[in-house]
Protein backbone atom coordinates (compact mmCIF):
# COMPACT_ATOMS: atom_id res chain seq x y z
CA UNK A 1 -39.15 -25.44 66.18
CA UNK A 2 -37.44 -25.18 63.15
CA UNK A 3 -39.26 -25.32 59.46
CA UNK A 4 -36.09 -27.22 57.74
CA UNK A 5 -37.73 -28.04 54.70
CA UNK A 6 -37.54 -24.18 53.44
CA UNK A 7 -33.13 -24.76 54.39
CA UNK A 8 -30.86 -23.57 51.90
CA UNK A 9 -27.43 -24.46 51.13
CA UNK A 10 -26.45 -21.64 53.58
CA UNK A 11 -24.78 -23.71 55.80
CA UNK A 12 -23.11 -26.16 53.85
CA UNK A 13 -21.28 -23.92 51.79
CA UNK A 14 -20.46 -21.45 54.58
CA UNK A 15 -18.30 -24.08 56.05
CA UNK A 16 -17.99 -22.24 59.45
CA UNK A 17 -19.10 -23.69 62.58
CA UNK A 18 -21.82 -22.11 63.65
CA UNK A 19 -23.75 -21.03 59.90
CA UNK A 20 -26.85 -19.11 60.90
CA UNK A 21 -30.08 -20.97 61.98
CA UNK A 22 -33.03 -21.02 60.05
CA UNK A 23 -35.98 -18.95 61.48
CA UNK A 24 -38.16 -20.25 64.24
CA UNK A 25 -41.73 -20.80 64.07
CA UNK A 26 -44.13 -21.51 67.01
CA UNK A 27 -44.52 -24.54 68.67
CA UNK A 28 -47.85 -25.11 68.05
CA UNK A 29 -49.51 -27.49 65.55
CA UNK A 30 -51.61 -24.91 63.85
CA UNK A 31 -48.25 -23.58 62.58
CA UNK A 32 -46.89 -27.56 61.16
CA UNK A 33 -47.64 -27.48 57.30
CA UNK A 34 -47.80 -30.89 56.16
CA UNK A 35 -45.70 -30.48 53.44
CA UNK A 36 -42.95 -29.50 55.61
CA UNK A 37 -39.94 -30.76 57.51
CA UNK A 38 -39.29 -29.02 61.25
CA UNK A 39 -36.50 -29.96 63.68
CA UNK A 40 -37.19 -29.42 67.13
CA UNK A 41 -34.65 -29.63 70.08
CA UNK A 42 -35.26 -30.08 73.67
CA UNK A 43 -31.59 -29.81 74.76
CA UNK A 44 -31.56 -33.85 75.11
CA UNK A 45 -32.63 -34.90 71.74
CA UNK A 46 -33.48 -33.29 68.37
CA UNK A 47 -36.65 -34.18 66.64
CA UNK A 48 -37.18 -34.36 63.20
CA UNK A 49 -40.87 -34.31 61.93
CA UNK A 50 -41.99 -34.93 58.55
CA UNK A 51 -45.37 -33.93 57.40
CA UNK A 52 -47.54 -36.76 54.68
CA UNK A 53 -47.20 -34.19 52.32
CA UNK A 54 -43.69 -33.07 51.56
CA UNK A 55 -42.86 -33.50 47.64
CA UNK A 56 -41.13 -36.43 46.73
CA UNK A 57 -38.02 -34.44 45.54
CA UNK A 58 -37.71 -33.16 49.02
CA UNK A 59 -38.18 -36.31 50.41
CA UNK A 60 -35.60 -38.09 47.91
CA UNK A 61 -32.99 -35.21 48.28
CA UNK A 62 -33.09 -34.69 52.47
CA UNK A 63 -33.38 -38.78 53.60
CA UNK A 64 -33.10 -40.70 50.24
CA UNK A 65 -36.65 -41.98 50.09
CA UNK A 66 -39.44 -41.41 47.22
CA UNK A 67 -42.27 -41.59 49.34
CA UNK A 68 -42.55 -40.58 53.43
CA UNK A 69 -44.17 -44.03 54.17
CA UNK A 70 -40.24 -44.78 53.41
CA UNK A 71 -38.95 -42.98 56.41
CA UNK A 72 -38.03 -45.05 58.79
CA UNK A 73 -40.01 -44.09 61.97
CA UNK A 74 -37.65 -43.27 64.95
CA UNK A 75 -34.61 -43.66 62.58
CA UNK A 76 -32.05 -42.43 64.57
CA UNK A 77 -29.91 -40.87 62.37
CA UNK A 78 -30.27 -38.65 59.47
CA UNK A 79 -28.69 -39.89 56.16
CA UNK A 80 -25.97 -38.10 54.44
CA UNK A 81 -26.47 -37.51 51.23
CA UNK A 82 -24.20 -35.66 48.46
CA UNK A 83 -27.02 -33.16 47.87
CA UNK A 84 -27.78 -29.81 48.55
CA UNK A 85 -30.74 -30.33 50.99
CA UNK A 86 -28.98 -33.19 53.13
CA UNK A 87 -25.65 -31.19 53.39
CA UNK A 88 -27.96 -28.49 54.64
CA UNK A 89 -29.91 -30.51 57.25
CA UNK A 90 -26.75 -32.26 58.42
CA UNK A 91 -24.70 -29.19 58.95
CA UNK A 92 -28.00 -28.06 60.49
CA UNK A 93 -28.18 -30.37 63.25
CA UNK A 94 -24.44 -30.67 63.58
CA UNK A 95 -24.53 -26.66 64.45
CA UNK A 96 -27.36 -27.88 67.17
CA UNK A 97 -25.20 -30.34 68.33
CA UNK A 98 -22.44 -28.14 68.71
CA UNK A 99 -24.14 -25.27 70.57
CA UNK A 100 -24.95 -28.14 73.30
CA UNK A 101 -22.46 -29.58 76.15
CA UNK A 102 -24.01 -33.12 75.13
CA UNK A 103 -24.83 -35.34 72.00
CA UNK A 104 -28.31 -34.82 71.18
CA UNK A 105 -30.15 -38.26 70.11
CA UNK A 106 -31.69 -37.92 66.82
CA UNK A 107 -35.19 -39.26 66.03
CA UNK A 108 -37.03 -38.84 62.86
CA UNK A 109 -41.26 -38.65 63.19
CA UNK A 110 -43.70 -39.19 60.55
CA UNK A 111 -46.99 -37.32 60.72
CA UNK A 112 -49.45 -40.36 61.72
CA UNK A 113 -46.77 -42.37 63.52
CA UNK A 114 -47.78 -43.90 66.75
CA UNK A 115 -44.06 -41.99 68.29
CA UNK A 116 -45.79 -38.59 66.81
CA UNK A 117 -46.97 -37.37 70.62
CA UNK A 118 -43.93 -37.46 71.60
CA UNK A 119 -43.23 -34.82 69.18
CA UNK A 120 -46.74 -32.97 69.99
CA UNK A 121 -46.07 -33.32 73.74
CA UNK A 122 -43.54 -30.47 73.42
CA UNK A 123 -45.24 -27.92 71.13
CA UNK A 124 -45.49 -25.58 74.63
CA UNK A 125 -48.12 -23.26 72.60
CA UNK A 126 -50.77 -25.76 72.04
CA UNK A 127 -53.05 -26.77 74.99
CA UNK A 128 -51.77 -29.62 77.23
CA UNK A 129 -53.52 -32.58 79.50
CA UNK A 130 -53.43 -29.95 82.46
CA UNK A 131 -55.97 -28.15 79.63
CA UNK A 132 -53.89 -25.05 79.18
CA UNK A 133 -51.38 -23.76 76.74
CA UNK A 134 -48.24 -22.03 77.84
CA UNK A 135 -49.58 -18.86 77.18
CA UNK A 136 -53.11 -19.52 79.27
CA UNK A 137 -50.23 -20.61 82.28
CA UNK A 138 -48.60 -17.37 81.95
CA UNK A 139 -51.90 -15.33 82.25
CA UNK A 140 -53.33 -17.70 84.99
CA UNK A 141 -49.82 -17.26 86.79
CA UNK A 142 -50.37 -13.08 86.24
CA UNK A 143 -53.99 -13.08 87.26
CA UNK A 144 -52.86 -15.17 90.25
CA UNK A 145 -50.03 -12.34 91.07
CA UNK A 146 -52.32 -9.34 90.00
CA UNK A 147 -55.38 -10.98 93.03
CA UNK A 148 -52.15 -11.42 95.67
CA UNK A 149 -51.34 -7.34 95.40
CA UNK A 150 -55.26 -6.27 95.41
């Protein structure tokens, strides 16, 4: 999970192929600021989530809309803009899609959309149907091994 929405110009006006990536934050919803923008990738598609709150120059200089109501839910593609922020997030995701053997599908997710759990479905830190987190798996996997060896 990557907070985009903090992205600098970094990799646009590197120009190499691989810039460096932004840093990564859980994937848990606790950590989702609703002002923000993250990115996460799966391997098979790359996620873009917007949060209700993200100012309206972000918003107007990363996807060319004044308002995130704008955002086209599930837009498949990100727009590419001649501006700092959408040279950034393109060269972001092209760097993604470059570090992968396949073309990742793009979808973009507002915060309240109906297509939002897909999104939330793969934040591995924050409890699941089967009632446990990834971490609670790990130490119910260890607790399982520890018991075997007593």
């Amino acid at each position: 999970n990557f907070p985009v929405h903090r992205l600098v110009d970094e990799c646009a006006a590197q120009g190499t192929e691989f810039p460096p990536l932004p840093p990564v934050t859980w994937l848990s919803a606790e950590k989702l600021e609703q002002d923000g923008v993250y990115v996460l990738e799966d391997a098979r598609e790359l996620l873009v989530w917007v949060g209700r709150q993200v100012p309206d120059a972000v918003l107007r200089e990363t996807f060319g809309v004044d308002h995130v109501d704008h955002i086209h839910s599930n837009a498949a593609a990100l727009k590419q803009l001649d501006t700092p922020r959408s040279k950034s997030l393109n060269a972001f995701v092209n760097c993604m899609r470059r570090m992968r053997s396949g073309y990742l599908r793009t979808r973009i997710l507002r915060r309240g959309d109906p297509a939002e759990a897909h999104f939330y479905a793969k934040l591995t830190e924050d409890r699941n149907i089967a009632g446990m987190s990834y971490v609670d798996f790990l130490c119910h996997v260890h607790r399982l091994i520890q018991n075997k060896f007593q």
